[in-house]
PDB file of N, CA and C in Angstrom:
ATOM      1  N   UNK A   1       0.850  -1.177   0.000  1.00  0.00           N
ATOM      2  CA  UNK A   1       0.000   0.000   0.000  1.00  0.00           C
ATOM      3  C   UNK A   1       0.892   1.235   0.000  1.00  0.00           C
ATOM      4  N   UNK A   2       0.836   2.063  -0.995  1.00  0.00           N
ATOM      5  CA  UNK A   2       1.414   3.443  -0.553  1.00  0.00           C
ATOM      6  C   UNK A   2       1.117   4.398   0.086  1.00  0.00           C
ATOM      7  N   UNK A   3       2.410   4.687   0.409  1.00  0.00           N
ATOM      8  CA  UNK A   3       2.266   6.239   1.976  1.00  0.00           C
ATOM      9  C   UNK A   3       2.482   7.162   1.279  1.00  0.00           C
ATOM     10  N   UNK A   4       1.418   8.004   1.805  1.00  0.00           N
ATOM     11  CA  UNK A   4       1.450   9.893   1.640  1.00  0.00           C
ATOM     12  C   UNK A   4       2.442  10.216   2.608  1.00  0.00           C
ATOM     13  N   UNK A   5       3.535  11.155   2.278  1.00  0.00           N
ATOM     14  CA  UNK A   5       3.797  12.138   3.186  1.00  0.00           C
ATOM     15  C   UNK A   5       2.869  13.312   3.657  1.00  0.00           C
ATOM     16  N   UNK A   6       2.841  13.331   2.786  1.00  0.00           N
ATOM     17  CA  UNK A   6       0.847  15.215   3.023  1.00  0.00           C
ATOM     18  C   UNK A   6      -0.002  14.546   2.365  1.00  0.00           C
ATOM     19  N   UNK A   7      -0.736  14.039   3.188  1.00  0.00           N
ATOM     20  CA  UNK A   7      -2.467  13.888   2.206  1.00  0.00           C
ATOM     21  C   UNK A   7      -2.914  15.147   2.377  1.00  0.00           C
ATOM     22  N   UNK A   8      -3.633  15.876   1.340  1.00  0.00           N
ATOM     23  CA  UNK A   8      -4.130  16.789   1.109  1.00  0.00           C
ATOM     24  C   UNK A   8      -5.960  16.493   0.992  1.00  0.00           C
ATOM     25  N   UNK A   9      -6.558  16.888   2.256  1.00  0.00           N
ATOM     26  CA  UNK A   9      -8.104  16.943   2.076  1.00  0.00           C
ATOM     27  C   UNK A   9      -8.523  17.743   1.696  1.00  0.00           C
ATOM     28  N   UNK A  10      -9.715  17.604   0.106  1.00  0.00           N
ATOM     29  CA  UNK A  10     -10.072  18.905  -0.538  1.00  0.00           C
ATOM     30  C   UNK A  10     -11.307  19.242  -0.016  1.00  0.00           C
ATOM     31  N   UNK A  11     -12.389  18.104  -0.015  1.00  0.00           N
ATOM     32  CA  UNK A  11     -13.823  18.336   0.855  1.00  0.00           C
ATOM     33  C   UNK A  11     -14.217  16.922   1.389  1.00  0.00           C
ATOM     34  N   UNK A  12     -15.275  17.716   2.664  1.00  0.00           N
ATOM     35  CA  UNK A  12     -15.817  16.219   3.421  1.00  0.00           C
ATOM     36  C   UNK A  12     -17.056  16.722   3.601  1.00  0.00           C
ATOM     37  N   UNK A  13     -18.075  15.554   3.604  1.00  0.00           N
ATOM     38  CA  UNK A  13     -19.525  15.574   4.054  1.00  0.00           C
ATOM     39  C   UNK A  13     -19.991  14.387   4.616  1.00  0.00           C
ATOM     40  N   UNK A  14     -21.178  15.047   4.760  1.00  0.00           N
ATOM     41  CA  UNK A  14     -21.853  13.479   5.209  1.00  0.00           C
ATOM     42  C   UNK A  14     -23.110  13.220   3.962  1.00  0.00           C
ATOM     43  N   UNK A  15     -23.277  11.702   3.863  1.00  0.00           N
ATOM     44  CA  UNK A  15     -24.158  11.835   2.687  1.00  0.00           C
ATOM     45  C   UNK A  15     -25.553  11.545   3.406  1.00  0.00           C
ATOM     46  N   UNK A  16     -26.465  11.912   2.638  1.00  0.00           N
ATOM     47  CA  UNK A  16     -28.377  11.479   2.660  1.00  0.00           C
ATOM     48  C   UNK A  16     -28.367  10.113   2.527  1.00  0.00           C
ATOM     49  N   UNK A  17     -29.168   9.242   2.933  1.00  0.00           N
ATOM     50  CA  UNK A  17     -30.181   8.172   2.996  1.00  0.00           C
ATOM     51  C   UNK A  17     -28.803   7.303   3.163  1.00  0.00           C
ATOM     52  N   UNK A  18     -28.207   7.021   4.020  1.00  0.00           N
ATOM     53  CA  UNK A  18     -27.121   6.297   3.854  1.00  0.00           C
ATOM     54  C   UNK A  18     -27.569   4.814   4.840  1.00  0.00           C
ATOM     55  N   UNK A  19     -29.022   4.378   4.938  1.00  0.00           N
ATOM     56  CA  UNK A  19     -29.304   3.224   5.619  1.00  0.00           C
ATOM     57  C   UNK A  19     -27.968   2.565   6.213  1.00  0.00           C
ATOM     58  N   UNK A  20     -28.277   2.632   7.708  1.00  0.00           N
ATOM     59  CA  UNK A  20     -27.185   1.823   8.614  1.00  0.00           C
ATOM     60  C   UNK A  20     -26.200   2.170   8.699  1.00  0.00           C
ATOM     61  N   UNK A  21     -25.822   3.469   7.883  1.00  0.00           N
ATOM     62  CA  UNK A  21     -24.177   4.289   8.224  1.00  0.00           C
ATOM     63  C   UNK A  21     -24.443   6.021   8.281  1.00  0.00           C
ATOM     64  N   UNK A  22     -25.307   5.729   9.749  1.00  0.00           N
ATOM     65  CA  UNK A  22     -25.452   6.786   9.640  1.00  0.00           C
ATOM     66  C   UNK A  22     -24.398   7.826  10.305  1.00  0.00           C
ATOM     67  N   UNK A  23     -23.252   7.116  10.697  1.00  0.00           N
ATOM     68  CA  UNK A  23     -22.595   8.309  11.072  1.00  0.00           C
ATOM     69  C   UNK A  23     -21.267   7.721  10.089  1.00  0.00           C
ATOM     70  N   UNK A  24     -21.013   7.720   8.946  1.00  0.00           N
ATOM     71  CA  UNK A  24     -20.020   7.880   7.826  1.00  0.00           C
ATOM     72  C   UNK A  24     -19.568   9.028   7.599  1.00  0.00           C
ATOM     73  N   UNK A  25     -18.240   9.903   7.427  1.00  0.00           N
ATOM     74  CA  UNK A  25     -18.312  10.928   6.490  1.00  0.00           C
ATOM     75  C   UNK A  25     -17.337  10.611   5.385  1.00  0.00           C
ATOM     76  N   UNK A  26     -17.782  11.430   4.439  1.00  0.00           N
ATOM     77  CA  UNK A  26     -17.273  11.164   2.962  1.00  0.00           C
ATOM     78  C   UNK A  26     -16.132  12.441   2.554  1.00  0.00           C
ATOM     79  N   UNK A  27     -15.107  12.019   2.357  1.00  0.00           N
ATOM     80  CA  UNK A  27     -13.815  12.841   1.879  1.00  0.00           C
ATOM     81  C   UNK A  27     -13.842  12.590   1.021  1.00  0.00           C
ATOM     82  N   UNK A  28     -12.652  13.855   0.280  1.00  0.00           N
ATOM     83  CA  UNK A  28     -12.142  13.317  -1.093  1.00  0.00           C
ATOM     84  C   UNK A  28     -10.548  14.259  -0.947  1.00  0.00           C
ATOM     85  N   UNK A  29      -9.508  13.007  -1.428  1.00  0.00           N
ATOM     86  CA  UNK A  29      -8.237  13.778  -1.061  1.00  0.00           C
ATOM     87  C   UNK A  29      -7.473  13.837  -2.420  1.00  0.00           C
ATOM     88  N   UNK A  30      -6.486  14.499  -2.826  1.00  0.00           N
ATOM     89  CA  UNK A  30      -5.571  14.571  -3.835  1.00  0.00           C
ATOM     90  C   UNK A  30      -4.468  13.057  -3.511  1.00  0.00           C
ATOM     91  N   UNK A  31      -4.487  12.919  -4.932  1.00  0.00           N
ATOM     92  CA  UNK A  31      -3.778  11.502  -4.804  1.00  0.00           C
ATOM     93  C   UNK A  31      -1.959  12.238  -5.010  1.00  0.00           C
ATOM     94  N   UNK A  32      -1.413  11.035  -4.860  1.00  0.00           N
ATOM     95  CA  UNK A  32       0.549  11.845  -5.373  1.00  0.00           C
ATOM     96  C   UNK A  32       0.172  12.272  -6.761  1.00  0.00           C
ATOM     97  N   UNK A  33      -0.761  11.730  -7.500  1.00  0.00           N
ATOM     98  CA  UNK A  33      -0.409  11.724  -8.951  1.00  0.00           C
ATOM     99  C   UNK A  33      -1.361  13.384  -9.217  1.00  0.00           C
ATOM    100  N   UNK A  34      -1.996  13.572  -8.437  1.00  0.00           N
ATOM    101  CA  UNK A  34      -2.734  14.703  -8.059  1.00  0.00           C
ATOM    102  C   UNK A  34      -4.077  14.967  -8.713  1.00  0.00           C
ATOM    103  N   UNK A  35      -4.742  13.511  -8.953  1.00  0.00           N
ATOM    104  CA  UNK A  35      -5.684  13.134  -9.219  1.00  0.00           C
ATOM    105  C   UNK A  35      -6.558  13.278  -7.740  1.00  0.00           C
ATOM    106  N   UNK A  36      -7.773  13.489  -8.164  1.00  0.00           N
ATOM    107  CA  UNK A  36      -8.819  13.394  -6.376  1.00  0.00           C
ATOM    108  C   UNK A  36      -9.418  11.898  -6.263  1.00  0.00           C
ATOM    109  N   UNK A  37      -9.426  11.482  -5.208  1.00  0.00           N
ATOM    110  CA  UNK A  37     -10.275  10.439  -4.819  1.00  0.00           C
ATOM    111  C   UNK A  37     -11.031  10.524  -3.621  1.00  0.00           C
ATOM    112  N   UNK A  38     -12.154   9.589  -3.702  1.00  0.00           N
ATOM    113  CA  UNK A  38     -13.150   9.923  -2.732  1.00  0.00           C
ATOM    114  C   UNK A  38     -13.218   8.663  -1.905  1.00  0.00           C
ATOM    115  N   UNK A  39     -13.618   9.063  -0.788  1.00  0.00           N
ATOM    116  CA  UNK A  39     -12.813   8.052   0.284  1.00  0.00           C
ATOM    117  C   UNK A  39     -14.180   8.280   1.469  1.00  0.00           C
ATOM    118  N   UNK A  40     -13.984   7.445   2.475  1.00  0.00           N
ATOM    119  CA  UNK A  40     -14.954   7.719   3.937  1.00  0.00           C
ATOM    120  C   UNK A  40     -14.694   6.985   4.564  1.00  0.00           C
ATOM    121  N   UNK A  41     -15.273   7.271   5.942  1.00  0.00           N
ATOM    122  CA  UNK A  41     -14.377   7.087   7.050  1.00  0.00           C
ATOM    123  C   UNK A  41     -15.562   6.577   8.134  1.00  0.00           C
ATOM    124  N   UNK A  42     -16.254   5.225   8.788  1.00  0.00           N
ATOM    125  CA  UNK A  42     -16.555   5.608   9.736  1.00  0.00           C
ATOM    126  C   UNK A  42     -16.235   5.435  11.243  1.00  0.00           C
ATOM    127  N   UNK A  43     -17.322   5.779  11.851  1.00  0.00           N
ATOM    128  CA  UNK A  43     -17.520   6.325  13.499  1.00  0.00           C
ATOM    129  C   UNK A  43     -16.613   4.568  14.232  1.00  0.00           C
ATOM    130  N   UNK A  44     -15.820   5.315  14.412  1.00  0.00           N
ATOM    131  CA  UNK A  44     -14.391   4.602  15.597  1.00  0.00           C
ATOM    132  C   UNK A  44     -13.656   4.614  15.558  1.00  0.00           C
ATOM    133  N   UNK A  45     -12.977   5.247  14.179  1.00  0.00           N
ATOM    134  CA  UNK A  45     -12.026   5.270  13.202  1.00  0.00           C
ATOM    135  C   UNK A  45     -11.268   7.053  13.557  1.00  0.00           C
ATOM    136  N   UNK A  46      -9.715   6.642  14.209  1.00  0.00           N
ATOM    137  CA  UNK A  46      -9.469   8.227  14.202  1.00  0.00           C
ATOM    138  C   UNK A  46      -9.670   9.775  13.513  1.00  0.00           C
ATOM    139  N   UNK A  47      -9.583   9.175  12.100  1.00  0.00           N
ATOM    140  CA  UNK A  47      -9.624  10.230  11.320  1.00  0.00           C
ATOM    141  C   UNK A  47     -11.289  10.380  11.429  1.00  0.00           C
ATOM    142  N   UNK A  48     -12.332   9.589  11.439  1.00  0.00           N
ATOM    143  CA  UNK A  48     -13.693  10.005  11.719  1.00  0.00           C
ATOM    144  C   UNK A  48     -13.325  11.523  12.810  1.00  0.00           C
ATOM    145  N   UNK A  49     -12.714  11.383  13.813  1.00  0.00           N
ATOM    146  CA  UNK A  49     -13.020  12.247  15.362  1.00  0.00           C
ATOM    147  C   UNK A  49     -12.615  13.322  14.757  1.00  0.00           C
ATOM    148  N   UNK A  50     -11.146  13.494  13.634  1.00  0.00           N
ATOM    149  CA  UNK A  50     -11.013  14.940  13.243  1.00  0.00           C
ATOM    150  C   UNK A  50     -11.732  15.357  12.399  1.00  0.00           C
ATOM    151  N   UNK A  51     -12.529  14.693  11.393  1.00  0.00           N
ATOM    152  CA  UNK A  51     -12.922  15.173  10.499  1.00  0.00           C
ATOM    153  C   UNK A  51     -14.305  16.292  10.873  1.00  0.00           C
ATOM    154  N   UNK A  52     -14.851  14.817  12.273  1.00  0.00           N
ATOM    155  CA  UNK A  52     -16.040  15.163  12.310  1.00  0.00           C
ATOM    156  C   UNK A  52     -15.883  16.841  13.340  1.00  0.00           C
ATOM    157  N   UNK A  53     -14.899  16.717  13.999  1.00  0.00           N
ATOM    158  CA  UNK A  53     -14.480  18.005  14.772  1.00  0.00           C
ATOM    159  C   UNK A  53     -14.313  19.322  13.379  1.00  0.00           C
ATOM    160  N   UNK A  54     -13.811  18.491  12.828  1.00  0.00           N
ATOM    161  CA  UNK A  54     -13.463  19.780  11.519  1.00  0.00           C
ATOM    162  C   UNK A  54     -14.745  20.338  11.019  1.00  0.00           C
ATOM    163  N   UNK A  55     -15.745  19.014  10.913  1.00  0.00           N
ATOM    164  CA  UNK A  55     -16.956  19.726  10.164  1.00  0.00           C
ATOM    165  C   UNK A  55     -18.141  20.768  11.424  1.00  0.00           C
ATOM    166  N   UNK A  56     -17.890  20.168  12.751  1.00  0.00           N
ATOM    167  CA  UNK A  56     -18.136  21.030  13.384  1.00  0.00           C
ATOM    168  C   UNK A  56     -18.018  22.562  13.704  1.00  0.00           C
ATOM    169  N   UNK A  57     -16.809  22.491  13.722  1.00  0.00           N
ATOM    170  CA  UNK A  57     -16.144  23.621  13.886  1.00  0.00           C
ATOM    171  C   UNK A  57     -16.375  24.702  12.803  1.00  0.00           C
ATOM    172  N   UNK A  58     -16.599  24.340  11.526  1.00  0.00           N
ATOM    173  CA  UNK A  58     -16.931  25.522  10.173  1.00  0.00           C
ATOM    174  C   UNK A  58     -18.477  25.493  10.208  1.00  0.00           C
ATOM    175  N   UNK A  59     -19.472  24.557  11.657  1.00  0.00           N
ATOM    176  CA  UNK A  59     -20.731  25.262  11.761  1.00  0.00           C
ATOM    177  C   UNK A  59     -21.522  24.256  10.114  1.00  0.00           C
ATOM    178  N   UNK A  60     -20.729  23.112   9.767  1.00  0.00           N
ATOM    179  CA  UNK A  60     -21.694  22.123   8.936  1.00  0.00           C
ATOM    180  C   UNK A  60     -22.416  21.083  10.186  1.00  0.00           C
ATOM    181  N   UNK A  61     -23.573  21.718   9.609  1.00  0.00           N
ATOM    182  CA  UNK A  61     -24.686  20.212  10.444  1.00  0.00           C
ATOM    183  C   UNK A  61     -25.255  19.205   9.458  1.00  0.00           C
ATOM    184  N   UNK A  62     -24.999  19.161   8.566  1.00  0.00           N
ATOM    185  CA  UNK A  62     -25.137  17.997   7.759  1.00  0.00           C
ATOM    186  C   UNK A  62     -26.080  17.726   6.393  1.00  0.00           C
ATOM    187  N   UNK A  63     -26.082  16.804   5.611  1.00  0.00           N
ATOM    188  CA  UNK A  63     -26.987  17.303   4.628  1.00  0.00           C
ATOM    189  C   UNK A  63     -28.494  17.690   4.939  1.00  0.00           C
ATOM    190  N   UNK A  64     -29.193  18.535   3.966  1.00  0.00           N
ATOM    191  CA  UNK A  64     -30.579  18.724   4.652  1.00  0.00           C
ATOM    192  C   UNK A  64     -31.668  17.726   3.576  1.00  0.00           C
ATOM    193  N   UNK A  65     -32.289  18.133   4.747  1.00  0.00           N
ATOM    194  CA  UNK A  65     -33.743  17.210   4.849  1.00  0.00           C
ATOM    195  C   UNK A  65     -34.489  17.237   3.599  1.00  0.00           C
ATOM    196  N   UNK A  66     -35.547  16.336   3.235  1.00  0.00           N
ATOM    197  CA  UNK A  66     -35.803  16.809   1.580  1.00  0.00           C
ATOM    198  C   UNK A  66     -37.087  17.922   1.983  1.00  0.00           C
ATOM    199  N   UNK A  67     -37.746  18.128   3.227  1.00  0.00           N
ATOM    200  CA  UNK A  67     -38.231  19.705   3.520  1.00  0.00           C
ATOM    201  C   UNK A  67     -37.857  20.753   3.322  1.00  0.00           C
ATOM    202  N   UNK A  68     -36.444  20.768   3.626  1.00  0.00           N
ATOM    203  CA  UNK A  68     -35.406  22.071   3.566  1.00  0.00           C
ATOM    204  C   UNK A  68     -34.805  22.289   2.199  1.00  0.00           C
ATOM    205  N   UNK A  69     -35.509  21.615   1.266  1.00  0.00           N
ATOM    206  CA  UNK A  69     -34.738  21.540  -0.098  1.00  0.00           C
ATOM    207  C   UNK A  69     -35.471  23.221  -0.675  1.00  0.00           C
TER     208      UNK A  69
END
């Protein structure tokens, strides 16, 4: 498997209707070749605790409801 020295995260969310994962979030990082890939992470998993701190912190509460559309 290859190692990043800098993974570079471009965006993270959480997705809609995700039956039974509901606490997943979904990244997408620059590869070496500097291609993006999309990736996720869930709940127990370290990088879950920063991400989900990260998405806190910029005040994202998550996707909305199909009311709020």
């Amino acid at each position: 498997m290859p190692s990043l020295s800098e993974v570079k995260i471009l965006r993270t969310w959480r997705q809609r209707n995700e039956i039974g994962r509901i606490d997943r979030i979904h990244y997408v990082i620059s590869r070496a070749d500097g291609e993006p890939r999309r990736c996720y992470v869930d709940a127990g998993a370290a990088l879950h605790q920063v991400l989900d701190e990260h998405l806190q912190a910029v005040g994202y509460i998550g996707p909305k409801s199909d009311e709020e559309h």
